[in-house]
Protein backbone atom coordinates (compact mmCIF):
# COMPACT_ATOMS: atom_id res chain seq x y z
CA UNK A 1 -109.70 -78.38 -118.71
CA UNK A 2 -107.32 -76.03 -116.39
CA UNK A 3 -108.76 -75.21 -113.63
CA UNK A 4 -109.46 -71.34 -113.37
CA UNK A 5 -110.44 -69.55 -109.99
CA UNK A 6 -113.88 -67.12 -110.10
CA UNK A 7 -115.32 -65.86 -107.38
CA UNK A 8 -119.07 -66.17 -106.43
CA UNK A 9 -121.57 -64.17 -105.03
CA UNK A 10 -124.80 -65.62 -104.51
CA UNK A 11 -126.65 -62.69 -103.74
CA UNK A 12 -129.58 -62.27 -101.78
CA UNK A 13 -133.21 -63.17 -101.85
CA UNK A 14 -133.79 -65.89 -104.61
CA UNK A 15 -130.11 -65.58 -105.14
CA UNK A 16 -128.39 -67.90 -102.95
CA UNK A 17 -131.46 -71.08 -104.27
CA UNK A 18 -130.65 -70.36 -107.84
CA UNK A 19 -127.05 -70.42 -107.08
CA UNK A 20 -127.22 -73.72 -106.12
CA UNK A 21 -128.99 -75.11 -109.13
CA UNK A 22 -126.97 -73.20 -111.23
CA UNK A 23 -123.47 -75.20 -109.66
CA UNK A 24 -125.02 -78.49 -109.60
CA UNK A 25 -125.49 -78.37 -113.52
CA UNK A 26 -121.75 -76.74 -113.70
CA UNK A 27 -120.70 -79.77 -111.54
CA UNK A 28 -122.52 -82.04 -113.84
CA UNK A 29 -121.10 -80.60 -116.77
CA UNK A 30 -117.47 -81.12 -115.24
CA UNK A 31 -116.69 -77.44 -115.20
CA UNK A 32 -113.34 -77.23 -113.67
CA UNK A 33 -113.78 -74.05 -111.36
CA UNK A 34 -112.70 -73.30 -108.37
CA UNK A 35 -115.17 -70.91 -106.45
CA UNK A 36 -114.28 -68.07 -103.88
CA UNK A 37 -117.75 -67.68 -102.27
CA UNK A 38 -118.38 -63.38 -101.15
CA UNK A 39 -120.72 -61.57 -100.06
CA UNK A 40 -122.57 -58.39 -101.68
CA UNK A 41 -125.78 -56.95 -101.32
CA UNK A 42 -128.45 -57.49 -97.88
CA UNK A 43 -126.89 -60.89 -97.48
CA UNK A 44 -123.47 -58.98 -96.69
CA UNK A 45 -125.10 -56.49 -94.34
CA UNK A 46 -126.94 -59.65 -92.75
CA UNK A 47 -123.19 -60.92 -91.58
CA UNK A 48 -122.42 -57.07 -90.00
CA UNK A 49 -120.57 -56.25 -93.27
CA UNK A 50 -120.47 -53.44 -95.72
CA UNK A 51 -123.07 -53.87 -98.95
CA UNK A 52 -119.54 -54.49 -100.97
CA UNK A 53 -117.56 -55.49 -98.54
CA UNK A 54 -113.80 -55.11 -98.96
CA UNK A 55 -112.75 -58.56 -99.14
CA UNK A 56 -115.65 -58.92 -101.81
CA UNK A 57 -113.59 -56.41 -103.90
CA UNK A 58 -110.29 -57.70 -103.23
CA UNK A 59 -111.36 -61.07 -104.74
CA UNK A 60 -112.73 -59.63 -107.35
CA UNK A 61 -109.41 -58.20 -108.29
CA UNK A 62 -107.44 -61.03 -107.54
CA UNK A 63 -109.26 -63.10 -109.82
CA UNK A 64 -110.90 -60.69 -112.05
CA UNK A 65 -113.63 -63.14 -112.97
CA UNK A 66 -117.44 -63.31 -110.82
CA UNK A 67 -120.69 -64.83 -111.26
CA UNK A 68 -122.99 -63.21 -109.84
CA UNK A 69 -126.46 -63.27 -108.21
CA UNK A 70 -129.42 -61.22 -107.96
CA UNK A 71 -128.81 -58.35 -105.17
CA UNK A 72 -132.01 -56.11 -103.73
CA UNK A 73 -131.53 -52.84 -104.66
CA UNK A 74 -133.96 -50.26 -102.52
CA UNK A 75 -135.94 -47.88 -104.19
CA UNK A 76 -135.69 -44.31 -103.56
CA UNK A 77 -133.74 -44.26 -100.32
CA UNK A 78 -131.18 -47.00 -98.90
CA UNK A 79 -128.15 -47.63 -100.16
CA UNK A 80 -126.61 -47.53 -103.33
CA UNK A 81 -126.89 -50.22 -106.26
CA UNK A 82 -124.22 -52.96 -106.09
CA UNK A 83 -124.28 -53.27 -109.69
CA UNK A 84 -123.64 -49.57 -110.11
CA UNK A 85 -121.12 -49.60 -107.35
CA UNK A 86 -119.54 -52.87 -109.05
CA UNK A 87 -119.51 -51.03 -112.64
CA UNK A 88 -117.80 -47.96 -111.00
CA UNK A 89 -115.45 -49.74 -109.06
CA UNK A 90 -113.81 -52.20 -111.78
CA UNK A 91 -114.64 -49.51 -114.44
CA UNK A 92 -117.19 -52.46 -116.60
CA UNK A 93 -117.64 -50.20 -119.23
CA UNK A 94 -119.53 -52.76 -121.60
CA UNK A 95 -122.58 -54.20 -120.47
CA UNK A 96 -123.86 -57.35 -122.89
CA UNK A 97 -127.54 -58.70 -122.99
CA UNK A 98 -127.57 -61.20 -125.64
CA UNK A 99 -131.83 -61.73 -126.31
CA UNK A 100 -132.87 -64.84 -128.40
CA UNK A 101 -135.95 -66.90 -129.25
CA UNK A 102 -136.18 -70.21 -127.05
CA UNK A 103 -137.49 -72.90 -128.34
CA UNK A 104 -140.32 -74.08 -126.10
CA UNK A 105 -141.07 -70.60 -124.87
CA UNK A 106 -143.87 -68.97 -126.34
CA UNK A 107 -144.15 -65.65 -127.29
CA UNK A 108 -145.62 -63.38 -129.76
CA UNK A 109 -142.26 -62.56 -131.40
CA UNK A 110 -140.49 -65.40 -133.43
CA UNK A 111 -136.94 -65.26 -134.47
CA UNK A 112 -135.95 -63.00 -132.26
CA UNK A 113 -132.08 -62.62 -132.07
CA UNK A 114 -130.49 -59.36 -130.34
CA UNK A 115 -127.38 -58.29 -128.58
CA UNK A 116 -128.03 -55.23 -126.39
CA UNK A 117 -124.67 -53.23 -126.17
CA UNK A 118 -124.76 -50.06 -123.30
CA UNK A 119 -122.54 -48.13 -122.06
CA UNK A 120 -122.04 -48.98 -118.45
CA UNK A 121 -120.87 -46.07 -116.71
CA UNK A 122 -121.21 -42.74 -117.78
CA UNK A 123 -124.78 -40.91 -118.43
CA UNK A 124 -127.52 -40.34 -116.43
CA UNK A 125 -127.87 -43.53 -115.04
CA UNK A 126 -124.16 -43.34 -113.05
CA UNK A 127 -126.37 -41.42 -110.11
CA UNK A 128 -124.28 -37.93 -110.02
CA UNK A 129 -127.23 -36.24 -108.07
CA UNK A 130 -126.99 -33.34 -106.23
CA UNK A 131 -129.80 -31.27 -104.22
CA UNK A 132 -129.65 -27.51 -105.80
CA UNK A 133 -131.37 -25.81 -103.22
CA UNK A 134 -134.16 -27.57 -101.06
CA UNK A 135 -136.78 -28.91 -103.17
CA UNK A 136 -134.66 -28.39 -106.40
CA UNK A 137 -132.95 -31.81 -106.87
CA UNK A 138 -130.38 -32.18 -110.28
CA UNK A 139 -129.37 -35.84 -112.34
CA UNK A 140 -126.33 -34.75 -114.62
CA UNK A 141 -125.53 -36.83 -117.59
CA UNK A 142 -121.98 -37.35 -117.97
CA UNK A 143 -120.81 -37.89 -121.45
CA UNK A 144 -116.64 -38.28 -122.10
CA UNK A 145 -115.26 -38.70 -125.47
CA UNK A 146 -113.06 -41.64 -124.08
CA UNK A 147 -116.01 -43.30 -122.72
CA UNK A 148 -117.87 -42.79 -125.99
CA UNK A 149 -115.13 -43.95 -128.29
CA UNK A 150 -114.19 -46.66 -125.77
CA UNK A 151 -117.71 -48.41 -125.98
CA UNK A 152 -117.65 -47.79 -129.38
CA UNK A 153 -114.90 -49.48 -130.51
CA UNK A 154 -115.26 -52.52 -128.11
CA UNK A 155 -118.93 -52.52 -129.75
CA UNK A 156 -117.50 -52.89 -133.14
CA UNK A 157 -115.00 -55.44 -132.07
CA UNK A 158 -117.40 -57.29 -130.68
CA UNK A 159 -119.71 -57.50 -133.59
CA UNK A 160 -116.46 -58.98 -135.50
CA UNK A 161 -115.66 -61.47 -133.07
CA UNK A 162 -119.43 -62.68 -133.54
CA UNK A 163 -119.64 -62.40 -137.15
CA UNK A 164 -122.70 -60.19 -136.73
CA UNK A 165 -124.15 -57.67 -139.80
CA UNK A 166 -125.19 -54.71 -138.38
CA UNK A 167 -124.57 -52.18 -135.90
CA UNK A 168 -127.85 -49.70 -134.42
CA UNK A 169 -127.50 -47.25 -132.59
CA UNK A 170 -130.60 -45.59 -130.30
CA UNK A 171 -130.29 -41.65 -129.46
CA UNK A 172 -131.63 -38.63 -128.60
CA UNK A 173 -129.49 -36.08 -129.91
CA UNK A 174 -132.13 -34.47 -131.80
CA UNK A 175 -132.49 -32.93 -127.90
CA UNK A 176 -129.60 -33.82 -125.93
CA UNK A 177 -127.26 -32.34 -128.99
CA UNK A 178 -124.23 -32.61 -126.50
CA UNK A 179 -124.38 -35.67 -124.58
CA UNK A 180 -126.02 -37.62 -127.23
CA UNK A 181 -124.50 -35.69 -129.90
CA UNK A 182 -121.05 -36.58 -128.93
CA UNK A 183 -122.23 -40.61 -128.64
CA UNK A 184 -123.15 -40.64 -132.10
CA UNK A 185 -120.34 -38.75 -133.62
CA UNK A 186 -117.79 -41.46 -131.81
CA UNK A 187 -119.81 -44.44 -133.06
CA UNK A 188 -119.94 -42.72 -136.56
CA UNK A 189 -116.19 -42.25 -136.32
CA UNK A 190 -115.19 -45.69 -135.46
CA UNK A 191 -117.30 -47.15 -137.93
CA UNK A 192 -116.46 -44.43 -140.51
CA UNK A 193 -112.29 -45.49 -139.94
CA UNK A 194 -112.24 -49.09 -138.53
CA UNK A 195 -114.79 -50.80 -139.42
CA UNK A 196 -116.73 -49.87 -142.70
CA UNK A 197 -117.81 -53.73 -143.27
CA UNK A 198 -120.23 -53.42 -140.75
CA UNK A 199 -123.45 -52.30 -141.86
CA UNK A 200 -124.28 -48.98 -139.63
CA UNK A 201 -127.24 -46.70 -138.72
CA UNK A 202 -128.59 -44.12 -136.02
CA UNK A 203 -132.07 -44.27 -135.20
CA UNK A 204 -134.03 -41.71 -132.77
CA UNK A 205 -134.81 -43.80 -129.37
CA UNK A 206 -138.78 -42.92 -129.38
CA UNK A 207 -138.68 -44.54 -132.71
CA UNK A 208 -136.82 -47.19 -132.14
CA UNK A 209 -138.54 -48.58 -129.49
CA UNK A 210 -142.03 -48.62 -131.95
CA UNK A 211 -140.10 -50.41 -134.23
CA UNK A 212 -138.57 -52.89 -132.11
CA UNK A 213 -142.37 -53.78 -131.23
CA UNK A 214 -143.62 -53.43 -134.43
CA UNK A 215 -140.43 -56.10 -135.62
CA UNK A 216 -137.58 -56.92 -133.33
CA UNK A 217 -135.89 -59.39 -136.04
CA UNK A 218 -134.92 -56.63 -138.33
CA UNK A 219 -132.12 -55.60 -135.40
CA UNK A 220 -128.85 -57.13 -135.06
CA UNK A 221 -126.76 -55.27 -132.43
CA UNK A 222 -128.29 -52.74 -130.55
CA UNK A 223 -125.71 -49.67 -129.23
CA UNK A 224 -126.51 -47.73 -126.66
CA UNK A 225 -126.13 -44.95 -123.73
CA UNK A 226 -126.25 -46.30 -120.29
CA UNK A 227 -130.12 -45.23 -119.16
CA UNK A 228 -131.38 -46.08 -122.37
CA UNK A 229 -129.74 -49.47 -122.21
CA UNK A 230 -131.16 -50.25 -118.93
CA UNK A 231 -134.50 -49.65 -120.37
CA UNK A 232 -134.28 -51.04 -123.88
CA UNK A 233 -132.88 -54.09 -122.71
CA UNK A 234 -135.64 -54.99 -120.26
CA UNK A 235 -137.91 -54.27 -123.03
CA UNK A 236 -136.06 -56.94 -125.41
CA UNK A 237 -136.20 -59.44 -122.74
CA UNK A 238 -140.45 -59.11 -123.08
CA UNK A 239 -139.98 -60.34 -126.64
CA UNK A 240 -138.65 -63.79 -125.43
CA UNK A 241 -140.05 -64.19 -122.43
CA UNK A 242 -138.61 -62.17 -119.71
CA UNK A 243 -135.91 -61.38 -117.42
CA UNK A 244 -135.70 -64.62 -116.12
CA UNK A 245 -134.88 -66.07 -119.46
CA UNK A 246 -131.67 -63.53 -120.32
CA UNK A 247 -128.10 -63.15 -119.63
CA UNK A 248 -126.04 -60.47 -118.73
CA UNK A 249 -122.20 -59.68 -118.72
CA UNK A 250 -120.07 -56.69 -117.76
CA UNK A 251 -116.46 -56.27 -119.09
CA UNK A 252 -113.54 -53.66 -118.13
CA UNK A 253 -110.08 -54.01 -119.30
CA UNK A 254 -109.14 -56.44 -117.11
CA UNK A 255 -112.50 -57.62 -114.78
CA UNK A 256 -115.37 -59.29 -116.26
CA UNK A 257 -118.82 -59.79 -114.21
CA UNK A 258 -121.35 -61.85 -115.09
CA UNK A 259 -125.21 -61.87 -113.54
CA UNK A 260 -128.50 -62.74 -113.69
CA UNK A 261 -130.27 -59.64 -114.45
CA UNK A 262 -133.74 -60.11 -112.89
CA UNK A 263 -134.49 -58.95 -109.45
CA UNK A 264 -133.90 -60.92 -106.08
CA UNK A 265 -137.61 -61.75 -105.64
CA UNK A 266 -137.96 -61.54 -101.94
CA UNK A 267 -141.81 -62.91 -102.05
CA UNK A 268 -140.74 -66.15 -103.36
CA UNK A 269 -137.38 -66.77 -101.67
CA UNK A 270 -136.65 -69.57 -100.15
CA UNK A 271 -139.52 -71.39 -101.83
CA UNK A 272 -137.57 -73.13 -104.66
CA UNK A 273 -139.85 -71.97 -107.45
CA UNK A 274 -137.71 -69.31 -109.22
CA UNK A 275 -136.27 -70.10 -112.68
CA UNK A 276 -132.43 -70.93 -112.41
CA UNK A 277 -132.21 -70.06 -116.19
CA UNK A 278 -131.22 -66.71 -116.12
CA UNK A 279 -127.83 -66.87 -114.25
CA UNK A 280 -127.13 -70.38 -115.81
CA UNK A 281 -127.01 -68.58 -119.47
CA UNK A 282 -124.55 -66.43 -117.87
CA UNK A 283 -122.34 -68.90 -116.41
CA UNK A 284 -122.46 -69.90 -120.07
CA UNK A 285 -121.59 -66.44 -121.37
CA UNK A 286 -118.58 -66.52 -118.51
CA UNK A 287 -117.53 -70.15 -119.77
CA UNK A 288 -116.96 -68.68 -123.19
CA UNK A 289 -115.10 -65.74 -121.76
CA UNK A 290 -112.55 -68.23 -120.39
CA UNK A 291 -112.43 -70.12 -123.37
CA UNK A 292 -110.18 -67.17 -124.58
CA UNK A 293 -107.53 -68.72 -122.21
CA UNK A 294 -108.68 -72.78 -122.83
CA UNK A 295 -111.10 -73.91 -125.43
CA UNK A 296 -112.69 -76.91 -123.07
CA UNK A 297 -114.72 -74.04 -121.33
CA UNK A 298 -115.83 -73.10 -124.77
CA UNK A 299 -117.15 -76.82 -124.93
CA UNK A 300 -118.84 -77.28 -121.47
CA UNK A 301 -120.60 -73.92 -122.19
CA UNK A 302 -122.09 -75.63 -125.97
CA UNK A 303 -123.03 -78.55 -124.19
CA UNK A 304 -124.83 -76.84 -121.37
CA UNK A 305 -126.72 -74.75 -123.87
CA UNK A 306 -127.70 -77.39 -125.98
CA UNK A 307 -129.03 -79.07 -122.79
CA UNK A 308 -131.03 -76.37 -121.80
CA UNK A 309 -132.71 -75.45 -125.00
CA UNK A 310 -133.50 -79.24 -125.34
CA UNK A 311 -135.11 -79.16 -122.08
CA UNK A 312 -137.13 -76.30 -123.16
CA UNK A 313 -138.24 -77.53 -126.23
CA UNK A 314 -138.87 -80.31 -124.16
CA UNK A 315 -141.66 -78.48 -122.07
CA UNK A 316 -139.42 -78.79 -119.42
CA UNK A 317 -140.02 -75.31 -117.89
CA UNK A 318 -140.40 -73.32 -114.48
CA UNK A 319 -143.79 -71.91 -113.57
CA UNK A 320 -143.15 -68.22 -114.61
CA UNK A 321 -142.69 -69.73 -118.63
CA UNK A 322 -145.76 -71.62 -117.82
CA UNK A 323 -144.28 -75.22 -116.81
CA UNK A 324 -144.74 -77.17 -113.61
CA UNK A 325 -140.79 -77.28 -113.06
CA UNK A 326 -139.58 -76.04 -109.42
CA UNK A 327 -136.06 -74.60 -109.01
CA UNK A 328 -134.13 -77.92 -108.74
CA UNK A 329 -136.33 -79.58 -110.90
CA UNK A 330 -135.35 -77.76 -113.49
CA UNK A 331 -131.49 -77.59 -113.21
CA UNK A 332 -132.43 -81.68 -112.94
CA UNK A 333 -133.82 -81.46 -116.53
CA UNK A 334 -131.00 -79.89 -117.82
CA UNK A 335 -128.48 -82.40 -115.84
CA UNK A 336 -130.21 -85.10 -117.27
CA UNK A 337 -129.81 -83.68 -121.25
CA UNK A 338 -125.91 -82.86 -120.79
């Protein structure tokens, strides 16, 4: 295995404790990495810094591959989401959130196997607010025909890569006729020209979301807007067990992040009780990135998944999936299935 640079950022809150677990099963696993430890988030402002400091961004560049932790994000006043400044910044247009049954885990939904697709930087959810006059306060939704098509045909690419059947995508352009409008008629046209192998349908969000409750298995890869695939992809995570039990990536042309996508969970930090899983299945997900460049990441990543559905199945499992299993505990269960 060559060994690659990435740079880390622990986070804050639970962050920094799940961090650690998450390394000492990489270490186990012989992952040949090189970390460049930065700051983002409270835990930068703690050490007199910026909330994305420069040197965090530089590094990023440099070596245009992270992991990252959970970071607070305030509501309603404070400063501005790291993720959403990270997204902007290294233009990670394609956010992934792969969502799949777990053996072990119990839920009400069986054979449950999605990939959430969103568009990471345009729409509502990219925060172009203004105040119109006082007590008038405006959200635009920004919609580009390159950012459309770009998402689009990265989707579609992706969905060959994998081998998957079928392409969804959620809208509202019975309203939004524009915005929403334009989204669908760039999905339809990639499909329509590049790839008409892949199986390909539109489906109102409102009633998407009631069918994805009623039956989640009947959806392959699930295409969406950036607000609605903030939302929709929390709500997949409920069929499987939560948060704390998915992955999540962000690509751009040339930088690739890769986080856990729960919340830093200030009321239990420090406490060693919060499930490591989450950002360990997207170390995983970065492994196989690099495996595009050497195929023994590709490996390590296989065996670490095998060895943490086994522990799973196991009944080897942290408190919030209904085990016993503290933080280290847990990334001890895996270690000892590698």
């Amino acid at each position: 295995m060559m060994v690659r640079k990435a740079v880390l950022i622990p986070g804050d809150g639970i962050g920094p404790e799940v961090t650690d677990a998450v390394l000492s099963v990489l270490d186990a696993a012989a992952v040949e990495i090189e970390w460049v430890r930065r700051d983002a988030g409270i835990a930068a402002l703690a050490t007199g810094n910026d909330v994305l400091p420069e040197d965090t961004i530089e590094a990023i560049e440099h070596y245009q591959v992270a992991l990252k932790g959970p970071c607070t994000t305030p509501v309603g006043d404070g400063f501005s989401s790291v993720n959403v400044q990270l997204r902007k910044r290294f233009n990670l247009y394609a956010a992934v959130r792969p969502v799949r049954s777990l053996a072990g885990v119990k839920t009400r939904y069986e054979n449950v196997d999605l990939i959430i697709i969103r568009e990471n930087t345009e729409g509502l959810y990219s925060g172009v607010e203004n105040e119109v006059v006082p007590g008038v306060v405006m959200s635009m939704k920004v919609a580009t025909e390159n950012g459309c098509l770009r998402i689009a045909h990265w989707a579609f690419r992706f969905a060959t890569q994998r081998q998957r059947r079928r392409i969804t995508v959620f809208h509202k352009a019975n309203i939004m006729k524009m915005t929403d409008g334009l989204f669908l008629r760039s999905s339809e046209q990639v499909h329509r020209k590049e790839y008409p192998n892949i199986d390909y349908e539109t489906v109102i969000i409102d009633a998407g979301c009631m069918r994805l409750v009623q039956d989640p298995s009947q959806f392959d890869i699930l295409l969406l807007e950036n607000l609605y695939g903030d939302v929709v992809s929390d709500l997949c995570a409920g069929f499987v067990g939560g948060l704390g039990v998915i992955p999540g990536a962000n690509y751009g042309e040339n930088e690739a992040i890769f986080e856990a996508v729960h919340g830093s969970a200030p009321d239990i930090a420090g406490k060693n009780v919060a499930n490591p899983l989450a950002l360990l299945m997207s170390a995983v997900m970065m492994l196989n990135y690099l495996a595009n460049d050497d195929p023994a990441y590709g490996s390590a990543a296989e065996r670490i998944r095998r060895a943490y559905d086994q522990a799973l199945l196991d009944g080897q499992k942290t408190r919030d999936l209904g085990g016993t299993l503290n933080t280290d505990e847990f990334a001890r269960a895996v270690i000892d299935r590698l």
